[in-house]
Protein backbone atom coordinates (compact mmCIF):
# COMPACT_ATOMS: atom_id res chain seq x y z
CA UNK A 1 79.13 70.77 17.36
CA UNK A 2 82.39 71.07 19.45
CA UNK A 3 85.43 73.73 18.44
CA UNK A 4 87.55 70.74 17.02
CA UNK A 5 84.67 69.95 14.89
CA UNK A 6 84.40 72.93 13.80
CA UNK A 7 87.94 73.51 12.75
CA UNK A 8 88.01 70.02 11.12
CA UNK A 9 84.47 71.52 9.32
CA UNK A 10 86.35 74.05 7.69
CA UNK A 11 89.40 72.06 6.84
CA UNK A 12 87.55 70.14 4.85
CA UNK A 13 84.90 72.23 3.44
CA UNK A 14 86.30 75.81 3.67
CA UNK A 15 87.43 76.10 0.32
CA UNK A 16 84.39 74.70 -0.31
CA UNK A 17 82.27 77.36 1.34
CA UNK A 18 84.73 80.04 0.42
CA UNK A 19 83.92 79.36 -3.72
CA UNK A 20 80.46 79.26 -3.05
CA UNK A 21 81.05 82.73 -1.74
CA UNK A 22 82.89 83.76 -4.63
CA UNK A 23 79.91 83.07 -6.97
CA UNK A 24 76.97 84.53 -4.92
CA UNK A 25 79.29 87.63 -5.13
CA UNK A 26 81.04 87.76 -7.97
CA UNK A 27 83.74 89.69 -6.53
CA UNK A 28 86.93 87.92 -4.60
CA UNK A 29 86.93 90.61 -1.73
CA UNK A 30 83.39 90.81 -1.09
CA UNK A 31 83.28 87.09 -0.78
CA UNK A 32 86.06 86.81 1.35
CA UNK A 33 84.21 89.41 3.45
CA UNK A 34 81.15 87.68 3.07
CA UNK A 35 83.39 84.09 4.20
CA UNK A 36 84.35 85.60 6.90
CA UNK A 37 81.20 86.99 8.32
CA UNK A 38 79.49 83.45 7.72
CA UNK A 39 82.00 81.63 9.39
CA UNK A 40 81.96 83.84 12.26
CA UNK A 41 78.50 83.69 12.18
CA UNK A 42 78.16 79.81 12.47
CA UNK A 43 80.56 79.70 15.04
CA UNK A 44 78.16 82.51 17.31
CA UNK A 45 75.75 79.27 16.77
CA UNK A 46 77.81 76.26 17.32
CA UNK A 47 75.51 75.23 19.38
CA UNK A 48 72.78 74.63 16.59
CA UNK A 49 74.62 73.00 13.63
CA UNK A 50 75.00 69.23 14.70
CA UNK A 51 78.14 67.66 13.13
CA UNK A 52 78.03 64.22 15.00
CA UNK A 53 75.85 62.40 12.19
CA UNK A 54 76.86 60.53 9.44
CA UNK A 55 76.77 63.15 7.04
CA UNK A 56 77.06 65.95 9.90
CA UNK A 57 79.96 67.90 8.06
CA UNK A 58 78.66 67.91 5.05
CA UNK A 59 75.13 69.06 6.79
CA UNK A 60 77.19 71.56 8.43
CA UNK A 61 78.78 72.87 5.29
CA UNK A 62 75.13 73.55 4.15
CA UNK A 63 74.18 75.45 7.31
CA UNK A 64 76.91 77.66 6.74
CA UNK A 65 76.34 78.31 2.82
CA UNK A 66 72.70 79.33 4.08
CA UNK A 67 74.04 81.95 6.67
CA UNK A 68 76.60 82.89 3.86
CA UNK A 69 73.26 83.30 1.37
CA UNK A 70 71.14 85.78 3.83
CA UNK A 71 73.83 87.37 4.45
CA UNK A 72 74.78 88.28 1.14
CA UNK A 73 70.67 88.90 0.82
CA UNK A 74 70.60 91.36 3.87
CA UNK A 75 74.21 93.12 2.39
CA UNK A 76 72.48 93.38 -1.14
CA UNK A 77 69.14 95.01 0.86
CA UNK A 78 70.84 97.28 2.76
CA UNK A 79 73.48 98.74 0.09
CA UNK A 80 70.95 98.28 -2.92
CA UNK A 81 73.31 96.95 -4.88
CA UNK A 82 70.70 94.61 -6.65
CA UNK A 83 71.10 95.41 -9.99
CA UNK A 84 74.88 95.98 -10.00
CA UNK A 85 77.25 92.99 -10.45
CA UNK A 86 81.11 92.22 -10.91
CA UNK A 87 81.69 89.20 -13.19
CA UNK A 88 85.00 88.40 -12.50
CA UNK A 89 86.52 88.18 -16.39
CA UNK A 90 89.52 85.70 -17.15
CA UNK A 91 88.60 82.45 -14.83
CA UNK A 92 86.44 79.65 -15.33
CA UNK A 93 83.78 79.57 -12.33
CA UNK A 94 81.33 77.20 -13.61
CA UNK A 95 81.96 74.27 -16.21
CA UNK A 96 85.09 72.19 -16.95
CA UNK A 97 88.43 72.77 -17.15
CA UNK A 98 90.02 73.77 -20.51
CA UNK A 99 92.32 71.64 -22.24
CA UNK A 100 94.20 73.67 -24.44
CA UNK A 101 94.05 71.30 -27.40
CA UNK A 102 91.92 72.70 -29.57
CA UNK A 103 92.27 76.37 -29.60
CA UNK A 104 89.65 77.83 -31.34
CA UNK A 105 87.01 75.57 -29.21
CA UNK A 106 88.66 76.28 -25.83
CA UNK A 107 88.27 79.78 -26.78
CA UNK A 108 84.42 79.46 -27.88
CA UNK A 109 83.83 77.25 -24.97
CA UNK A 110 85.67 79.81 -22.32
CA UNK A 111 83.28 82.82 -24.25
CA UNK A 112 80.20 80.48 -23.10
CA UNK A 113 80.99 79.93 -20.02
CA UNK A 114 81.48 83.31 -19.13
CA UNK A 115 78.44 84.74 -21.09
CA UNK A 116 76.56 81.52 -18.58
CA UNK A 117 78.46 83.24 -15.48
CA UNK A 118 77.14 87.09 -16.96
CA UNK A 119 73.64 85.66 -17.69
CA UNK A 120 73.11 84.16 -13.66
CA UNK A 121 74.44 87.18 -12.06
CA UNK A 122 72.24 89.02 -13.96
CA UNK A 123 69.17 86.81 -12.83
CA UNK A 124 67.29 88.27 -9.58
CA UNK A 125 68.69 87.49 -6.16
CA UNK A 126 66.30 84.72 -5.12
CA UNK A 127 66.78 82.95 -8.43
CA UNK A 128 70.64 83.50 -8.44
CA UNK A 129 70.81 82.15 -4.98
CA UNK A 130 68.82 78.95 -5.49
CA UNK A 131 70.64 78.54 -8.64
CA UNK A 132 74.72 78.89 -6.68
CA UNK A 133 73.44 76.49 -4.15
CA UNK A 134 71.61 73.48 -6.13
CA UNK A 135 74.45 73.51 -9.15
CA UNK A 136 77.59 74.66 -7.63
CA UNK A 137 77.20 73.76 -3.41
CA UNK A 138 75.76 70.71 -5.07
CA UNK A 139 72.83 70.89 -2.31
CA UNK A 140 69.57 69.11 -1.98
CA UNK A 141 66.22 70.82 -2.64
CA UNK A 142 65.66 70.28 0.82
CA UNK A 143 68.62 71.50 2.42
CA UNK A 144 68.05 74.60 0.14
CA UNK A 145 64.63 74.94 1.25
CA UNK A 146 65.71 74.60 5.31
CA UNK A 147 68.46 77.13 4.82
CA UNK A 148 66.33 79.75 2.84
CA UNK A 149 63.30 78.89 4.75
CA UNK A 150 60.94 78.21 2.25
CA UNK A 151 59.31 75.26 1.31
CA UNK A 152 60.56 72.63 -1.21
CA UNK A 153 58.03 73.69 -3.99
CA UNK A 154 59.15 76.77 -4.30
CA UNK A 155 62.58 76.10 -4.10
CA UNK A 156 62.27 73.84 -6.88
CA UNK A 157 59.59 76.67 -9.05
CA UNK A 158 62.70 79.04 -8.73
CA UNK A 159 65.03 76.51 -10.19
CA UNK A 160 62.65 76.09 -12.97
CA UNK A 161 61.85 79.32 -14.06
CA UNK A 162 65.72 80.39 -13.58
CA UNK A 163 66.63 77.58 -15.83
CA UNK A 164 64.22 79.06 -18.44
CA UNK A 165 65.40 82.09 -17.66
CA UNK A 166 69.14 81.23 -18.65
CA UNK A 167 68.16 78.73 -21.33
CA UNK A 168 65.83 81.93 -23.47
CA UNK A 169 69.20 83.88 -22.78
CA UNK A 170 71.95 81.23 -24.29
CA UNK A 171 69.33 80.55 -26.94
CA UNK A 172 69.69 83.85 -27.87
CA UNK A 173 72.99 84.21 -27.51
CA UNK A 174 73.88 81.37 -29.40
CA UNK A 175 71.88 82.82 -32.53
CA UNK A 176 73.93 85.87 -32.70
């Protein structure tokens, strides 16, 4: 991939990259941190991502979510901050956008979709991860599996048993 690339890579998928930041992390300066050191990162190895394909931008915008993912893991490691998480309160991360026209159901709906956003940064690291990337980078179990380095089957067991995971914990929360 060539600097202009590059550049053009980030124009189009930096905000992109930069959200997916802000949900592995859960805090907005840690992920810009985090944004930062992924981007500068990639660009160290410009020479591996190839962004001539078809879909070689959008391939590239997965290469750097990976980078962004270990190094969020190897942060987490070396701080051992694994069991202490910032939910950001007051913004909608995951789900659609509020309306406004029915209050009382916006409200409800805005309470579930931040008790979702509690309940997956409470999940473990390799779950949370695999969960950030398949739902909200939108990637392929295979592009997940390159970029974590593990193979497809496990990619796709974490998905399932985080999905159980958060489904036990909404059930329950729903029957409070």
């Amino acid at each position: 991939m060539t600097q202009d690339q590059f550049e053009t890579l980030l124009a189009r998928h930096g905000n992109e990259i930069f959200g997916f930041c802000c949900h592995i992390t859960g805090n907005r300066n840690a992920a810009e941190d985090l944004y930062q050191d992924a981007v500068l990162k990639a660009f160290e190895l410009l020479g591996r991502i190839d962004g001539s394909s078809k879909n070689g931008l959008k391939s590239a915008r997965n290469y750097i979510i990976g980078i962004a993912v270990k190094l969020n893991s190897n942060l987490m490691r070396k701080k051992l901050l694994k069991d202490s998480f910032f939910v950001p309160n007051g913004e909608v991360l995951i789900g659609t956008a509020l309306d406004g026209s029915d209050i009382v159901r916006d409200t409800e709906r805005k309470y579930a979709h931040s008790k979702l956003r509690e309940i997956i940064a409470g999940l473990p690291e390799r779950l949370r991860s695999v969960v950030y990337m398949y739902y909200y980078a939108e990637m392929p179990v295979a592009d997940i599996s390159q970029q974590l380095d593990i193979p497809q089957g496990t990619v796709k067991s974490r998905l399932n048993k985080a999905r159980k995971e958060i489904k036990k914990k909404m059930e329950v929360f729903y029957n409070e």
